[in-house]
Protein backbone atom coordinates (compact mmCIF):
# COMPACT_ATOMS: atom_id res chain seq x y z
CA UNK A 1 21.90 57.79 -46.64
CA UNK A 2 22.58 54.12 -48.22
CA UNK A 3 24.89 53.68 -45.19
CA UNK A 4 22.45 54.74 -42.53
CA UNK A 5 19.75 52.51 -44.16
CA UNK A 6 22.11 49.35 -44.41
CA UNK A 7 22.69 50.40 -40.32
CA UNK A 8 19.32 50.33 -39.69
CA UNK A 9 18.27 47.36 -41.55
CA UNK A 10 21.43 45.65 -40.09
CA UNK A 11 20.08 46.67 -36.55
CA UNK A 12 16.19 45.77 -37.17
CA UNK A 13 18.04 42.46 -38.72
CA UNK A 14 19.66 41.44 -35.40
CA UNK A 15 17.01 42.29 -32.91
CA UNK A 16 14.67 40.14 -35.08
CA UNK A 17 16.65 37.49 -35.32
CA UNK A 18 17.87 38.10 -31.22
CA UNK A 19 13.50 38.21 -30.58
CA UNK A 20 13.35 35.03 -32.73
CA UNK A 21 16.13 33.40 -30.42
CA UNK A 22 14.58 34.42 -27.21
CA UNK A 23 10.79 33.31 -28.63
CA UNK A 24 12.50 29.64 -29.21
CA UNK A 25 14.00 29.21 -26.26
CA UNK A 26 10.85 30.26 -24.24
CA UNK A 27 9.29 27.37 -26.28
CA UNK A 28 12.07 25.32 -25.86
CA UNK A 29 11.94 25.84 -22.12
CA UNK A 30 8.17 25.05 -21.85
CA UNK A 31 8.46 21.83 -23.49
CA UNK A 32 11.81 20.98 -21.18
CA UNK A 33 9.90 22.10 -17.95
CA UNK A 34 6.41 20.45 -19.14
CA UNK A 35 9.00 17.03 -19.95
CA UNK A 36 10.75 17.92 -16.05
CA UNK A 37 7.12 18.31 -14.64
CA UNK A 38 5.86 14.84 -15.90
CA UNK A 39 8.84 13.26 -14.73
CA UNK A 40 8.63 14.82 -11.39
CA UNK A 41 4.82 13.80 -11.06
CA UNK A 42 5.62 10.06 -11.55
CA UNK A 43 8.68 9.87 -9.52
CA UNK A 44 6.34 11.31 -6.83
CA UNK A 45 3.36 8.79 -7.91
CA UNK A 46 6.05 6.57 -7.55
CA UNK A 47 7.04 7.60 -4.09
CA UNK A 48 3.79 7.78 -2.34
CA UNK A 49 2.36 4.33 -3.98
CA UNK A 50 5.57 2.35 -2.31
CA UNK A 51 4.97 4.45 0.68
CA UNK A 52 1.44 3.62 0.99
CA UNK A 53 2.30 -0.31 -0.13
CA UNK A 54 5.12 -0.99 2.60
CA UNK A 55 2.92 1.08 5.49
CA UNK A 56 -0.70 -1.08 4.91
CA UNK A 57 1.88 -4.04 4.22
CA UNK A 58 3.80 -3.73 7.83
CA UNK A 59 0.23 -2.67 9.44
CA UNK A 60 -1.33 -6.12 7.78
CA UNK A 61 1.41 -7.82 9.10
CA UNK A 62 1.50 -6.59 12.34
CA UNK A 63 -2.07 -7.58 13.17
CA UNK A 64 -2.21 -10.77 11.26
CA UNK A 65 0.80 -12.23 12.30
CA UNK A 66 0.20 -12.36 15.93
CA UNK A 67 -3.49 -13.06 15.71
CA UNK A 68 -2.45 -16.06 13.59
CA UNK A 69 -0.13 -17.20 16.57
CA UNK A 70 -2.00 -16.67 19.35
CA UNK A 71 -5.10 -18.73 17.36
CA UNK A 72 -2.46 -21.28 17.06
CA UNK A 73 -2.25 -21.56 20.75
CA UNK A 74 -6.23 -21.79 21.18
CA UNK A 75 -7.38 -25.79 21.05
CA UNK A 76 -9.48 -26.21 18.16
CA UNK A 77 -12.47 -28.08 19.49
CA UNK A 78 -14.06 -25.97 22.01
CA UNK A 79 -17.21 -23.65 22.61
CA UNK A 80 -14.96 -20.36 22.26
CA UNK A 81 -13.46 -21.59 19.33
CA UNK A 82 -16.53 -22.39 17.92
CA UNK A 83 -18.35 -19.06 18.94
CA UNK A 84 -15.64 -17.28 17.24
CA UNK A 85 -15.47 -18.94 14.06
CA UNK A 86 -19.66 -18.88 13.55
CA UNK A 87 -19.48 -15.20 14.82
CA UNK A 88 -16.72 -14.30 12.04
CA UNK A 89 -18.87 -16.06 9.59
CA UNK A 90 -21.99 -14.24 10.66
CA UNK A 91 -19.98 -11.06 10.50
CA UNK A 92 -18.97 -11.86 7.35
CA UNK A 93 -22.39 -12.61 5.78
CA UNK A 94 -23.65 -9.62 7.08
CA UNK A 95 -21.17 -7.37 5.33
CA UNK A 96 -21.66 -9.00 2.05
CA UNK A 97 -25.39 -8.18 2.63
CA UNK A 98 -24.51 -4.89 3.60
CA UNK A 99 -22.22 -4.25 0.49
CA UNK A 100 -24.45 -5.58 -1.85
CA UNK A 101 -22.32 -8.86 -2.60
CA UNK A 102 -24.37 -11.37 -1.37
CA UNK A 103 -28.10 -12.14 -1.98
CA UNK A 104 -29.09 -13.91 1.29
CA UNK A 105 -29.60 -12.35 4.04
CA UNK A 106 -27.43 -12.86 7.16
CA UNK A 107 -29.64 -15.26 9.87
CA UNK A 108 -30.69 -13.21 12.74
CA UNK A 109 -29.70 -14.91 16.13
């Protein structure tokens, strides 16, 4: 019977020691894919922040830069130039007032 016992404790031996094996590398393979998952999260972070940068960037662009040149073209010294710069300032003031930035209160025309 000693040789049956030594089978069985030999067999009980190696499927511990095989659950053991297969309970570490579940473990293992949570940390790897929790490590994997955090990496993939920033590299998509990443991703979408430059994608969001260069697209307001190009949109900014393409409205500044031609309003910019076709002010250049306007004479300086003129009623519409004038209208446009006290309306913009008005505007202005009247966000800030809006938005809570400002304590005076935008003059009412």
């Amino acid at each position: 019977m000693s040789d049956v016992t030594a089978a069985v404790n030999s067999s009980l031996n190696s499927v511990s020691g095989t659950l053991d094996l297969v309970a570490n590398a579940a473990r293992n393979g949570a940390a790897d894919a929790r490590v994997a998952a955090t990496k993939a999260l920033s590299n998509t972070s990443l991703f979408l922040s430059r994608v969001v940068y260069q697209t307001t960037y190009a949109v900014s662009y393409g409205v500044v830069f031609p309003a910019a040149f076709v002010a250049r073209g306007i004479p300086r010294n003129n009623a519409a130039v004038r209208g446009l710069i006290e309306g913009a300032h008005a505007a202005s003031q009247r966000a800030d007032a809006i938005l809570g930035r400002s304590l005076e209160a935008p003059a009412a025309h």
